[in-house]
Each structure stands twice: as C-alpha cells, then as structure tokens.
Protein backbone atom coordinates (compact mmCIF):
# COMPACT_ATOMS: atom_id res chain seq x y z
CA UNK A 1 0.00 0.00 0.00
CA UNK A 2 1.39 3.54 -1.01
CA UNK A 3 1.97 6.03 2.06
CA UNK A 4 -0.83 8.71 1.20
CA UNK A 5 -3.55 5.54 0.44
CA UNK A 6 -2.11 4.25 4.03
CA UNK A 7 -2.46 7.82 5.49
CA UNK A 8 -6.23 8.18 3.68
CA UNK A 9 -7.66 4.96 5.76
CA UNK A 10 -5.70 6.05 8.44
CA UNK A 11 -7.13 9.13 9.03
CA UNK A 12 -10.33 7.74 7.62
CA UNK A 13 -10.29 5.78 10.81
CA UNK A 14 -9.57 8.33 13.18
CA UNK A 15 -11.61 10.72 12.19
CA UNK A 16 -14.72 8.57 12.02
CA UNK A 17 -13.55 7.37 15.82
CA UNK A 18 -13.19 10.93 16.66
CA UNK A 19 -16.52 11.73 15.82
CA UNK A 20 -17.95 8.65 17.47
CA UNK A 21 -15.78 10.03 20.55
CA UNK A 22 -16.88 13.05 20.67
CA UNK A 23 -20.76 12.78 20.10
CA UNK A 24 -20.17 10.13 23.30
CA UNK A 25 -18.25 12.65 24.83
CA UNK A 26 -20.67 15.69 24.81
CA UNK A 27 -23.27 13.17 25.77
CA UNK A 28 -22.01 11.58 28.80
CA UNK A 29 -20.57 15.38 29.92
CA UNK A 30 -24.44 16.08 30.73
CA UNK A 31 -25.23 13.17 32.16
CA UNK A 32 -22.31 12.68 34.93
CA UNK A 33 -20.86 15.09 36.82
CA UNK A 34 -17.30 16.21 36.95
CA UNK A 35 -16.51 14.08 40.40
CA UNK A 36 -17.72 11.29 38.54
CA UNK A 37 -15.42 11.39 35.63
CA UNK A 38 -12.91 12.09 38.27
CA UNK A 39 -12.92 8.60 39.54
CA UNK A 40 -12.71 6.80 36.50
CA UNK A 41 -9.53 9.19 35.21
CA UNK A 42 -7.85 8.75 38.87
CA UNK A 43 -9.00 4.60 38.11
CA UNK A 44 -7.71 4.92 34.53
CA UNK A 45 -4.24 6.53 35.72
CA UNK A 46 -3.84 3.41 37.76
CA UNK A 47 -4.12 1.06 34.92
CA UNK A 48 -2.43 3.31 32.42
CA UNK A 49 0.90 1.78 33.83
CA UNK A 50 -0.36 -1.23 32.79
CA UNK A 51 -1.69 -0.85 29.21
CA UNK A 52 1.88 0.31 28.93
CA UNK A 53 3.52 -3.40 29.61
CA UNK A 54 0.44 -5.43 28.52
CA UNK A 55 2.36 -6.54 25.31
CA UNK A 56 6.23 -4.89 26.83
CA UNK A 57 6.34 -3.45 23.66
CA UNK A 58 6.06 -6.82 21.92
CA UNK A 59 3.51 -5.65 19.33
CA UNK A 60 6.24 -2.82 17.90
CA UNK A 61 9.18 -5.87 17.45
CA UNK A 62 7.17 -7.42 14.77
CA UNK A 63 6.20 -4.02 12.99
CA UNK A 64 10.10 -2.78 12.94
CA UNK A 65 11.75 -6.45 12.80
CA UNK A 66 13.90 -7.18 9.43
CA UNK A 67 13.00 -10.91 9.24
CA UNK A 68 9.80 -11.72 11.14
CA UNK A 69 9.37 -15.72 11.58
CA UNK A 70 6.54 -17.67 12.68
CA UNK A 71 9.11 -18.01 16.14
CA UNK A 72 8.86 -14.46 16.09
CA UNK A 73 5.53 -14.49 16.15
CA UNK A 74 4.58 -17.58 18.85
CA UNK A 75 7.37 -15.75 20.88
CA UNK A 76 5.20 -12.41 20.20
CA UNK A 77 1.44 -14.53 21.51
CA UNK A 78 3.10 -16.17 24.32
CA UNK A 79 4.28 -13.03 25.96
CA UNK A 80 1.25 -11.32 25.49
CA UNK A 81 -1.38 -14.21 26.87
CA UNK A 82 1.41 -14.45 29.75
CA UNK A 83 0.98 -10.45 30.47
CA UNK A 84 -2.54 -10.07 30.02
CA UNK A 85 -3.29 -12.94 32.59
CA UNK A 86 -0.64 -10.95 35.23
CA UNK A 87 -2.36 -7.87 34.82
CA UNK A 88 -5.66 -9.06 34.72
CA UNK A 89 -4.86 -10.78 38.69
CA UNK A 90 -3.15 -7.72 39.63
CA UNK A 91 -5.52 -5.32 38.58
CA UNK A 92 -8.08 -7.14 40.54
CA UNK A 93 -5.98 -7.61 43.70
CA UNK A 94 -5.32 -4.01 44.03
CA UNK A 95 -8.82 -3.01 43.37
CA UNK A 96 -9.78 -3.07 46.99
CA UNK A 97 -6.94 -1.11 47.98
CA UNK A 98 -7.20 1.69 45.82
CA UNK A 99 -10.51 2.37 46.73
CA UNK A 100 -9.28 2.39 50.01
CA UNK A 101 -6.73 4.71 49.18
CA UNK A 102 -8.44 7.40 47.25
CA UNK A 103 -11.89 7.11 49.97
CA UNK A 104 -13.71 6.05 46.83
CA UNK A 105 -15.63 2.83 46.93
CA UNK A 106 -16.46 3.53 43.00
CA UNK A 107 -13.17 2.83 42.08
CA UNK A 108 -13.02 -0.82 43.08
CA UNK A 109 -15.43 -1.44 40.76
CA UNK A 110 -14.06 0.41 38.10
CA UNK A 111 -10.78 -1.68 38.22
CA UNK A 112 -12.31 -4.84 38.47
CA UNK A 113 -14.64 -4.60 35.08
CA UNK A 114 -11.46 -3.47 33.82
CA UNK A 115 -8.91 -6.25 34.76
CA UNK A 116 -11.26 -8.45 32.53
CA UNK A 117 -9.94 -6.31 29.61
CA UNK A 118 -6.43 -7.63 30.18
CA UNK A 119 -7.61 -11.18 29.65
CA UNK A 120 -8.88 -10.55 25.95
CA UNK A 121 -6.59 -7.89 24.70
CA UNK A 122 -3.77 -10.73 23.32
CA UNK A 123 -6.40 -11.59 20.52
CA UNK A 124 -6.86 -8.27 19.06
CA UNK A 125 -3.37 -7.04 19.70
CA UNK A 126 -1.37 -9.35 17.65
CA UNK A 127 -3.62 -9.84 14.57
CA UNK A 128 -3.17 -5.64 14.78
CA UNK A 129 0.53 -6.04 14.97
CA UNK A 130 0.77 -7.94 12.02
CA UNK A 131 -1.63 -5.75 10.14
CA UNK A 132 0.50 -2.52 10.84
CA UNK A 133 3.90 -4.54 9.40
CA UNK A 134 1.65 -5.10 6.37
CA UNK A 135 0.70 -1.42 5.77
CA UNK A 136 -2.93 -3.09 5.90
CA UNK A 137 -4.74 0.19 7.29
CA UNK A 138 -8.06 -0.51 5.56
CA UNK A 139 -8.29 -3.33 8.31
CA UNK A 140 -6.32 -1.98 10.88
CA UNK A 141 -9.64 1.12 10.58
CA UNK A 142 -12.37 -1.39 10.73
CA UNK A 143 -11.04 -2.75 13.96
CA UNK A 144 -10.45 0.80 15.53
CA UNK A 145 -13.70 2.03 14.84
CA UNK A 146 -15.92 -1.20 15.78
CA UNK A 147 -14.16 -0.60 19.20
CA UNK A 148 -15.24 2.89 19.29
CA UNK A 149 -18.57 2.20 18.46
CA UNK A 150 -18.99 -0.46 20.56
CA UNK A 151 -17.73 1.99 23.09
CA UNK A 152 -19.71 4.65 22.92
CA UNK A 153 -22.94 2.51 22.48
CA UNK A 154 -22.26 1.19 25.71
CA UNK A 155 -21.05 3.98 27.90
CA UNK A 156 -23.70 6.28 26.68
CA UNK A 157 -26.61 3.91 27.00
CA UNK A 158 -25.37 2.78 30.86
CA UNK A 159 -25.38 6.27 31.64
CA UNK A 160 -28.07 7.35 30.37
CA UNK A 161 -29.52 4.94 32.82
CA UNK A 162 -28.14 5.90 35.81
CA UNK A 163 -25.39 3.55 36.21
CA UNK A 164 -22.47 6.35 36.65
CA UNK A 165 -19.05 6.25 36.43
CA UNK A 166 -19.69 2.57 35.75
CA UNK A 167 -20.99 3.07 32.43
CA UNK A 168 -17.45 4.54 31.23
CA UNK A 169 -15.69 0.98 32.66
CA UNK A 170 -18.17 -1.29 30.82
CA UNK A 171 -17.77 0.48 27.90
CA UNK A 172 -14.09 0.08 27.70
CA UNK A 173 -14.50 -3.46 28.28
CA UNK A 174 -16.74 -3.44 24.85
CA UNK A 175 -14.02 -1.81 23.13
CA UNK A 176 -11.46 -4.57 23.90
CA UNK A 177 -14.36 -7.15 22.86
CA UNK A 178 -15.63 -5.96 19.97
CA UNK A 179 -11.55 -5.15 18.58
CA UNK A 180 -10.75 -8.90 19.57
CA UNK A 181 -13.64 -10.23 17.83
CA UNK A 182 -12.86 -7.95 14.46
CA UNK A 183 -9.37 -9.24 14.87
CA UNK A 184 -10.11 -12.67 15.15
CA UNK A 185 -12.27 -12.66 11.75
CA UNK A 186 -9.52 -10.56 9.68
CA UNK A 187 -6.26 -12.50 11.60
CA UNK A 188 -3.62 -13.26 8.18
CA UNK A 189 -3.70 -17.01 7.11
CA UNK A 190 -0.94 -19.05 8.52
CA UNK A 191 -0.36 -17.05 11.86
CA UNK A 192 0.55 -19.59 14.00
CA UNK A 193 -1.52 -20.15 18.02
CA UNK A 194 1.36 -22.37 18.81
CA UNK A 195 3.13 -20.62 21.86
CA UNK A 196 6.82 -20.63 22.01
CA UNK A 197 9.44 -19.89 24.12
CA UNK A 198 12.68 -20.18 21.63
CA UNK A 199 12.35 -16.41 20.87
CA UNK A 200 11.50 -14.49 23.60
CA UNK A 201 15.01 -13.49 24.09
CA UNK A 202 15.08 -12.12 21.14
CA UNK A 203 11.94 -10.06 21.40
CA UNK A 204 12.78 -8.79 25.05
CA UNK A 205 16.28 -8.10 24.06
CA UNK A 206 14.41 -4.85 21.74
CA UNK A 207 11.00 -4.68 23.40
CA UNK A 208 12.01 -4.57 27.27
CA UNK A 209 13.79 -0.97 26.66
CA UNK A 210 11.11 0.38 24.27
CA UNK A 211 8.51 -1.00 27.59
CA UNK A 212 10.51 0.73 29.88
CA UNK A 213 10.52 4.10 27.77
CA UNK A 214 6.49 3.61 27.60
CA UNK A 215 6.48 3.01 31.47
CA UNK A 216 7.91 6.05 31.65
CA UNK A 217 5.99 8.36 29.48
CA UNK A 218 2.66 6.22 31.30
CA UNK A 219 3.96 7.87 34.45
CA UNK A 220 4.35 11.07 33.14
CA UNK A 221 0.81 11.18 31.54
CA UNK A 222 -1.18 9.73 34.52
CA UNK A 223 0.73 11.55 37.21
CA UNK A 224 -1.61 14.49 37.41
CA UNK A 225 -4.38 12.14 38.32
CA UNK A 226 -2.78 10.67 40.59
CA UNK A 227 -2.10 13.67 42.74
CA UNK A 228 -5.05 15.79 42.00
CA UNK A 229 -7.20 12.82 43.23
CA UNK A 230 -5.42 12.62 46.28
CA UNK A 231 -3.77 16.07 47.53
CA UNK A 232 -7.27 17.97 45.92
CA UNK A 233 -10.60 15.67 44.93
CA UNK A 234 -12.25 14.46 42.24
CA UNK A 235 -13.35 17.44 41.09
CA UNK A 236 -10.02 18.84 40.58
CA UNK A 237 -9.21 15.24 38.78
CA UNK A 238 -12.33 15.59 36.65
CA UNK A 239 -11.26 19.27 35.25
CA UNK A 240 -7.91 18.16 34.34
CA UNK A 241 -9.40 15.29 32.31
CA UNK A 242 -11.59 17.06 30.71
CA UNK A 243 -9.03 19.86 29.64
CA UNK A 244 -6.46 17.14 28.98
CA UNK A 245 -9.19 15.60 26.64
CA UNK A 246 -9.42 18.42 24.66
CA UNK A 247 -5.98 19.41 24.23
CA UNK A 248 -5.39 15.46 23.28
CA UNK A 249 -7.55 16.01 20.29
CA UNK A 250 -4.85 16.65 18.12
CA UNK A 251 -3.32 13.69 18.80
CA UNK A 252 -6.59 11.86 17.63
CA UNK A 253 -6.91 14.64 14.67
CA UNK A 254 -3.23 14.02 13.26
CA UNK A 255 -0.99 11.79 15.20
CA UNK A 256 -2.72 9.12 16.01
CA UNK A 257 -3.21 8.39 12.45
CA UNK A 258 0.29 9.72 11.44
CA UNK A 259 1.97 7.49 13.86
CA UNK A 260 1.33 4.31 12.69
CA UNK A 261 2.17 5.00 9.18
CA UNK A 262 5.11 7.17 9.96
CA UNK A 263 6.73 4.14 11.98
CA UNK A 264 5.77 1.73 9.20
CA UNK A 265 7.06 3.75 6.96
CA UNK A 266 10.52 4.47 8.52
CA UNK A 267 11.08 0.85 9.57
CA UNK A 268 10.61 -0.13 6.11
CA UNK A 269 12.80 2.12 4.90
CA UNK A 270 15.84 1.09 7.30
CA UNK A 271 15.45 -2.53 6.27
CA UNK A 272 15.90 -1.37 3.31
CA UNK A 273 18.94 0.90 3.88
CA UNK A 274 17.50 4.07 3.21
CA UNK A 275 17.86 7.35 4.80
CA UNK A 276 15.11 8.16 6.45
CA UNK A 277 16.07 11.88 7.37
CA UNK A 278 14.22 13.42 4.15
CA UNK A 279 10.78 11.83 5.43
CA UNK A 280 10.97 12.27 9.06
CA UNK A 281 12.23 16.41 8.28
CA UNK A 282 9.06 16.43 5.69
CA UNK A 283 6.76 15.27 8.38
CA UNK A 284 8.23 16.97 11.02
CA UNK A 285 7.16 19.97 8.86
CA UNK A 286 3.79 19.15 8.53
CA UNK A 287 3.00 17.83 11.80
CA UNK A 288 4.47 21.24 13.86
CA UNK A 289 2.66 23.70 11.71
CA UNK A 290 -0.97 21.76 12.00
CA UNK A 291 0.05 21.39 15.77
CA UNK A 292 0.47 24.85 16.40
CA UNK A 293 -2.18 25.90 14.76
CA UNK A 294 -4.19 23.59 16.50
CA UNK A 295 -3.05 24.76 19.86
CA UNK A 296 -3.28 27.99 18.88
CA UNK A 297 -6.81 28.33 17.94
CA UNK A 298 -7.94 26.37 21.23
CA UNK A 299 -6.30 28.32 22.97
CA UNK A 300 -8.13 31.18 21.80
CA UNK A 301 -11.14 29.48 21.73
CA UNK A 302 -10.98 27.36 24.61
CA UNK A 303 -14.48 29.02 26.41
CA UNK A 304 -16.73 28.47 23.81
CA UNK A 305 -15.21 25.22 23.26
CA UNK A 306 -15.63 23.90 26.40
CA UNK A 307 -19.36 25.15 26.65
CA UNK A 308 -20.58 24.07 23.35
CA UNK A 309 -18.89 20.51 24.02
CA UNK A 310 -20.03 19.77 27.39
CA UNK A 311 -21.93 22.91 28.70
CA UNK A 312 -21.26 25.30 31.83
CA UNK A 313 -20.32 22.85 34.72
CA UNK A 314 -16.85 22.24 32.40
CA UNK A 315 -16.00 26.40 32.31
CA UNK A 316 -13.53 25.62 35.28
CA UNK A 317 -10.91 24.21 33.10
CA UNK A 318 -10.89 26.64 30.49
CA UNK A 319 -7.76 28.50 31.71
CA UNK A 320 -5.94 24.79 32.70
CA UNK A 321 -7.08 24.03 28.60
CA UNK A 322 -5.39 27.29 27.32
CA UNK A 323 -1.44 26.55 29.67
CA UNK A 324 -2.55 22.78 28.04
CA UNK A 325 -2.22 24.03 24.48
CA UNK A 326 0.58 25.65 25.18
CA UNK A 327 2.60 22.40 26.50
CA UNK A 328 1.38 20.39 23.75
CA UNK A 329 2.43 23.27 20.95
CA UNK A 330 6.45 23.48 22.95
CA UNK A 331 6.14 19.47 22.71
CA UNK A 332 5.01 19.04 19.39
CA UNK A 333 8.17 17.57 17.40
CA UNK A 334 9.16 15.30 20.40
CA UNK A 335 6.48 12.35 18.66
CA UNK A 336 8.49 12.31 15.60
CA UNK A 337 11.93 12.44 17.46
CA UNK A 338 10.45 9.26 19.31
CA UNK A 339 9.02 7.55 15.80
CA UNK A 340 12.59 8.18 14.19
CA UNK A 341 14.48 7.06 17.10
CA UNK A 342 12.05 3.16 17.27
CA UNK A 343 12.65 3.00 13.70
CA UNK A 344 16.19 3.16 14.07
CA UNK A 345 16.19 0.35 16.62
CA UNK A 346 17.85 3.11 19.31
CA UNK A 347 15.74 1.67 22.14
CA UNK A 348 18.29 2.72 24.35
CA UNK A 349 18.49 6.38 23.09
CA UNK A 350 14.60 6.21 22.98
CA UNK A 351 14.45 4.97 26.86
CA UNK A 352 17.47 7.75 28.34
CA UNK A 353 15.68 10.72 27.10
CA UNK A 354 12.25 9.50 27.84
CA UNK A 355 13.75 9.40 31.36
CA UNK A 356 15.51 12.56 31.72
CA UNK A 357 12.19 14.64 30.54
CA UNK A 358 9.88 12.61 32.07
CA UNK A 359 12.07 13.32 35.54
CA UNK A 360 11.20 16.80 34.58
CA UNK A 361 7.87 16.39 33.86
CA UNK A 362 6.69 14.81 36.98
CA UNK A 363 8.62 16.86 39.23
CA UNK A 364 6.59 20.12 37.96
CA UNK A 365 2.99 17.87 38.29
CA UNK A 366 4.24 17.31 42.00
CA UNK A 367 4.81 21.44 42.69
CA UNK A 368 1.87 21.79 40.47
CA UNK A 369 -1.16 19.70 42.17
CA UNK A 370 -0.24 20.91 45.23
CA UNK A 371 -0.97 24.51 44.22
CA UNK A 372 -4.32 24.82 41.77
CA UNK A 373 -4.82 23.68 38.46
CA UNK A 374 -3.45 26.90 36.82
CA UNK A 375 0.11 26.50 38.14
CA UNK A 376 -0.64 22.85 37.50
CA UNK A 377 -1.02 23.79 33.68
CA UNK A 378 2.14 26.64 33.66
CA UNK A 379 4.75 23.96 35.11
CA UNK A 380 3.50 21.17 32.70
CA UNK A 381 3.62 23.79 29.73
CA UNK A 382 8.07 24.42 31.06
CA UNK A 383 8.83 21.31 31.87
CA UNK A 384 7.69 20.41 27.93
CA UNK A 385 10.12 23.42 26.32
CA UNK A 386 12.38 21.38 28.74
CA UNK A 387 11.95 18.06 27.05
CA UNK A 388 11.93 19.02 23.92
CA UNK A 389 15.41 20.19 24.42
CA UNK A 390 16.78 17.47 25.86
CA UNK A 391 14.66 15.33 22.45
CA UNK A 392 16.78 17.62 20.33
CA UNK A 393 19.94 17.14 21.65
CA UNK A 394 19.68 13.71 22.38
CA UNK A 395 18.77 12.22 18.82
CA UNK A 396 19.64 14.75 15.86
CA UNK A 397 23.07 12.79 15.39
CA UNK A 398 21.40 9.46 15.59
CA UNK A 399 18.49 10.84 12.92
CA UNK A 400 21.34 12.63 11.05
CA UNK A 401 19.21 16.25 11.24
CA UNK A 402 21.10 18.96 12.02
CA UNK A 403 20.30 22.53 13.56
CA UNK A 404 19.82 24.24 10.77
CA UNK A 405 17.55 22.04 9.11
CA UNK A 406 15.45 22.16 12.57
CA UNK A 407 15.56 25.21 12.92
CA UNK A 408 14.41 26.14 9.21
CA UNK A 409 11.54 24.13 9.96
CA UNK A 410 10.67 25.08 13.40
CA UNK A 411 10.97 29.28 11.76
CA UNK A 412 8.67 28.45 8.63
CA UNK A 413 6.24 27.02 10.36
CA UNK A 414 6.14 29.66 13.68
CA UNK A 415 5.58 32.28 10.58
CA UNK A 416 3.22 30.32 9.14
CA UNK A 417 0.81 30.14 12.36
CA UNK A 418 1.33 33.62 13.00
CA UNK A 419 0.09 34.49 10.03
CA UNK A 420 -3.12 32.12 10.46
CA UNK A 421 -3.91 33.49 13.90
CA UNK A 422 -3.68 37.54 13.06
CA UNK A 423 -6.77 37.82 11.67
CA UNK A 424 -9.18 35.03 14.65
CA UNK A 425 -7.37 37.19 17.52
CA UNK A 426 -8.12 40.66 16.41
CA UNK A 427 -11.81 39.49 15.80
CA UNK A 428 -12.31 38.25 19.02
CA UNK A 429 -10.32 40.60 21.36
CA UNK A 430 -11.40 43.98 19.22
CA UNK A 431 -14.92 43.05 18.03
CA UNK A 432 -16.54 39.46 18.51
CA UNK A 433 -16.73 39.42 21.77
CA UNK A 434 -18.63 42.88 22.44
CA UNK A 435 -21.10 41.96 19.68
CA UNK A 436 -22.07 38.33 20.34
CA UNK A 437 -22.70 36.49 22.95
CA UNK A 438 -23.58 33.38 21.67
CA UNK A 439 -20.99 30.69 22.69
CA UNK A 440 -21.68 28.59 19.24
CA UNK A 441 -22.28 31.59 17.19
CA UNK A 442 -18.46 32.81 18.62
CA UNK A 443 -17.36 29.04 18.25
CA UNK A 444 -18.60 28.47 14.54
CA UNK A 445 -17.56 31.91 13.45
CA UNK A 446 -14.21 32.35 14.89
CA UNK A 447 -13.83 28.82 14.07
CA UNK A 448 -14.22 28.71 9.91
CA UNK A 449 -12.44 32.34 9.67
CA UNK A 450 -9.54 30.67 11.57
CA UNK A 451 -9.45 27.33 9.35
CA UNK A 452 -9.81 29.84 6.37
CA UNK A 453 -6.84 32.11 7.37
CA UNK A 454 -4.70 28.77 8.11
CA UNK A 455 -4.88 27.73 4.45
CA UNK A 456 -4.80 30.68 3.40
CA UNK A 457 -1.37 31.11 5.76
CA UNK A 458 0.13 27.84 4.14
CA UNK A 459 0.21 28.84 0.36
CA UNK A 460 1.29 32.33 1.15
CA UNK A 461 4.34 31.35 2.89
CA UNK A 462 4.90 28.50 0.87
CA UNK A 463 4.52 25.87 3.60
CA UNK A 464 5.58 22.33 2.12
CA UNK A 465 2.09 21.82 2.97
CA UNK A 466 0.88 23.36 0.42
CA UNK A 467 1.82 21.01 -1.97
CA UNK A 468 -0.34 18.31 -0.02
CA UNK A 469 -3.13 20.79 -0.24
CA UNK A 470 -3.07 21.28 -4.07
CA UNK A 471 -3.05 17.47 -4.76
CA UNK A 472 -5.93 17.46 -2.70
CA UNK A 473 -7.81 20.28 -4.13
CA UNK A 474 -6.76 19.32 -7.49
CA UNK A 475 -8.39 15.45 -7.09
CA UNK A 476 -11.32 16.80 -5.20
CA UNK A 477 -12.49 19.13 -8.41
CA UNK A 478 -11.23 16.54 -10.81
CA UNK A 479 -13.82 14.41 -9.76
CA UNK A 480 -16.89 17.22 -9.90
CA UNK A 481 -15.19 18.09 -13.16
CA UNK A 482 -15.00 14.46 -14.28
C-alpha cells in the first residue's frame, strides 16, 4: 500500500472514531458530573501503567523487525497471553486497595470490570501487529472504529440509565471485545496459536527498553491524576481530564493516524537501507505547523469550546485548557523524534531521554497539584520546552538532522501560524466578543475564519504543505469536473 492511500484509511479511521468520541463525549458530559469522571480518570491513571507493559512493547518488534518468523511471532502470543493474565490478577488484587486509598468505593469497581480487559486484549493485539507490518490500514480502521462504536454505544446507553461512572468501565471493556472479535475474523492465514518460548530473548532483548521508555511516558501522563485525586478531589481530577481531553484532540486529529504510518514507513525504509532523514524532516514539517495551529486556535477558543462541548459545569478548566495548548504546541516535534528514534532500533536512546524529561515532567505535576490547576497547567507547559530540548539534543546525530535544518523548519512554520492566527485574535479581542454572545455563534464563526486564514497562511508562505493541499484540491475538483 502507497503512504498517502495508508495515510487516507488512516485518518479515515480516526476521524470517524473521533466523531464517534466526541458525540459520546458531549453526551455523557451532561449526564455525569465532573466528580464522577474524576474517579474513572484517577482509576484509569492506575491502569495506564499497565496498558503500557500489557504486550512490553512486543507488538512494535514485529512491525520494525527485518526478518519476522513464525518463532517471532509464537514468541510475540506467548508473551502477550502471559501479560494479560498478570495484569488481569493484579488489577483485581489491588482493586480493593485503591478504593481504600483514594476514599472512593467507586473505584473498586471500576478496576475490576477493567482487569477483565487484560484477559482478551492478546487476541486483538497481535492480529493488529501484524496488520501494521503489512501497511494493511483498511483493516487496521475497521477494527479501531468497531471498538469505538462499541464503546460509545455502551457507555452512553449505561449512563443514560443511571449507572455512573460505571458506564465509562463497561464500555471500555466493549471496546477490547468488539476489537478482539474484528481481529479474530480478519487474523492473516498461517499465523501460527502455537506458543513458544525459543524467541522471547530475542523479542525482550528490543521490546524490554522500548517498555521501559512507555512506562515512563505512562507515568508522566497519569501523574496528574494521581495527585489531583489525592492532595485535591475528584473534582479537581475531573477538570484536568476534561481539559487534557481536549488538548489530546490533536493527537486523535493528526498523530494518532500519522503514527502508525510514519513508523511503518521508517522501519521499512531502514530494512531497506535508506535514509530516512528526508521523510521524518518532511513530516516533522507538517505535523508542527498543524500542531500549532491547532493549539493555537484552542487556545483562543478554549471558552466556547468547552461550553458548546459539554456545557457550563466544564468552564472551570478553560484557563488549565489554554497553559494545556501551550505544552502540547512546545512538545510538538518530540512524537516524531520518538518515531525516528524506534525505527532506528535506538531503544536505548529512545528509553534515556524518555527518562531525563519525564524526571522533569513529573517533578513540575508534583509542585503543580499541590498549588491549583493553573500552576498545574504553567509547570506542565516548562517542563515540555524542557523536554523538547533534551529530544533535540539527544537524537539529531542518531536521525542525522542537524540545527539548521530544525531550525528552518521550526521558523517556517512559527511564521506560518502567525500568520493564520492575526486575523481570529483581532476578531475576538477587538470586536466578537462585544457583539455576540452566543458561545456557538463565537465558536462556529471564529472557528471557519480561523481554518480559512490557516490555508490561506500555508500557500502564502509556501509551507511544504501546500503542496499536499493542491493534490488534494486538485483530485477533489477533478472528480466534480470528471
């Protein structure tokens, strides 16, 4: 499969989740109330350690590997039955305890649904594995989004009834069902079920340090949660999610569908002995510009956002959302520093600077949640400038990118969003918002002229995305004109 017809179904497939996401999303905002989506992110944050090592990065040997064999692969199963059936006991030992802990019965209950996840998630995992080596992202989308469906179906429909934060666990569990059950039906011919123990070695000796760099960047992420739902309350937890939601989104927008085909991509391109340096600086280049623009226009628009999406009890969190952005715009070419670096097979590069940041990181969430949620979002948004530093440093001799080229691409695209954003500021701090009052009017408005001022931005600085832009313009009328 070519890389833009991988990139089409992959963003196919997010974008259809996303929607499925966020219509759940808006839904299940109005019916429970912030403390209740506090416990299940404070529950969540206590599992997200182990979605990390449910596979110990198992799943990303057999995408980058140069010579997969059916070992490989019965090496691959057996370590992931073996962890899933781990976690799933631990998971339900600690449940008890945790609820203890936090002085939340709910979250007992939450962990427990849960554990059962652990059990199933082998079966879909490894069948997706395989599909991502394959470039098969037509499949790869019909098992995302029958897992988001399945999700939101449930979820929404449990707590519509009542059943609370509850609803949220079961429907993560139908996720993790209905993806097993799609993976089962579209598993490749001739993957073996044997289990073997002959490679495991092997598939440690890569996958252990790429684990312990996702352990890492697990603590990072949850650690917020953590704290807030101890040293403040749910509440607190609850706004953070939410804001941390939002900001997220651009993940799910862009790099959750870049990711998969940018690693595929690079991998196959060392096994072939390629230099990979003129894709990763071409999407480097696209993925900072639509980042910052991203950020940039949520930032200004986080209010409206937040109301239109899940109404008034949210408007806490608009000023944590805004310090979000921020992070996430300083961050944004540490994703790709981390694709090139697994590509390259420099697990141990990948794991030392994951460490050093994430050190960081966590030690500014610590000063942070025990101050308010504002502080909280200034120390995350320093402590990223700080990691991507130590990201830049760390792998531009290993990627063979050099300052200039970084910085030529950092300057183009920092003019390029400045350019987008002129026009959406003035409006709203000079005239929108004394003439309307209208959250969705300021929303939909503010909204378009932005989009319309970012493409607008790209051709007149000559973005390299511009050239993406044109092919797709240029197919799009071909086929009214044809």
């Amino acid at each position: 499969m070519s890389t833009r017809r991988a990139l089409l179904f992959s963003f196919l497939d997010r974008y259809c989740g996303l929607i499925i996401s966020i219509a759940a999303s808006m839904a299940i905002a109005r019916l429970l109330p912030p403390s209740e989506m506090g416990i299940f992110s404070v529950g969540m944050a206590l599992l997200l350690l182990a979605n990390t090592v449910r596979d110990m990065g198992a799943g990303q040997y057999i995408v980058q590997v140069k010579q997969l064999t059916s070992e490989g692969i019965s090496a691959v199963w057996t370590i992931q039955l073996g962890i899933g059936a781990a976690l799933a006991i631990l998971t339900a030992a600690i449940a008890v305890p945790a609820a203890a802990f936090y002085q939340e019965p709910k979250i007992s209950g939450v962990l427990v649904v849960m554990s059962v996840g652990y059990l199933i998630n082998p079966f879909g995992s490894i069948t997706y594995a395989l599909l991502m080596r394959e470039m098969r992202f037509e499949r790869v989308a019909l098992m995302r989004l029958a897992a988001a469906l399945s999700s939101a179906v449930v979820s929404t429909g449990l707590a519509y009834y009542g059943h609370g934060v509850m609803s949220l666990a079961w429907g993560s569990l139908a996720a993790t069902v209905a993806n097993a059950l799609v993976a089962l039906w579209m598993r490749p011919t001739g993957t073996p079920w044997g289990l073997s123990v002959k490679g495991i070695p092997e598939v440690i000796g890569f996958s252990g340090r790429l684990a312990g760099t996702s352990v890492i960047t697990t603590i990072v992420v949850s650690t917020p949660d953590f704290l807030l739902g101890k040293f403040q309350d749910m509440h607190a937890a609850g706004l953070y999610s939410r804001s941390n939601g939002l900001v997220s989104m651009f993940s799910r927008l862009i790099m959750d569908a870049v990711q998969g085909v940018a690693l595929s991509l690079f991998s196959q391109q060392r096994r072939a002995g390629q230099d990979m340096k003129p894709a990763l600086l071409k999407a480097m280049s696209y993925i900072i510009v639509l980042n910052w623009m991203f950020c940039a226009l949520l930032a200004l628009l986080a209010l409206p956002i937040t109301v239109v999406l899940y109404g008034n009890q949210w408007g806490e969190s608009v000023n944590l959302t805004r310090w979000l952005a921020l992070s996430c715009a300083l961050g944004a070419p540490v994703v790709l520093f981390e694709i090139g670096s697994t590509a390259a097979g420099r697990s141990d590069l990948l794991m030392r600077a994951t460490f050093l940041s994430g050190c960081i990181t966590v030690a500014a969430m610590l000063v942070g949640t025990m101050s308010s949620l504002e502080t909280l979002g200034q120390l995350i948004a320093l402590a990223s400038l700080c990691s991507t530093a130590i990201w830049a440093f760390s792998v531009r001799k290993t990627l063979g990118v050099c300052w200039k080229e970084l910085f030529g691409v950092l300057c183009q695209s920092a003019i390029t969003t400045i350019l987008a954003m002129a026009l959406p500021i003035a409006l709203m701090y000079f005239h929108f918002q004394h003439l309307h009052q209208s959250q969705l009017l300021t929303l939909l408005a503010l909204g378009t002229c932005g989009l319309a001022c970012a493409v607008g931005a790209v051709f007149l600085t000559k973005h390299p995305l511009a050239t993406e832009l044109r092919r797709l313009l240029k197919n799009f009328l071909g086929k009214f004109i044809a």
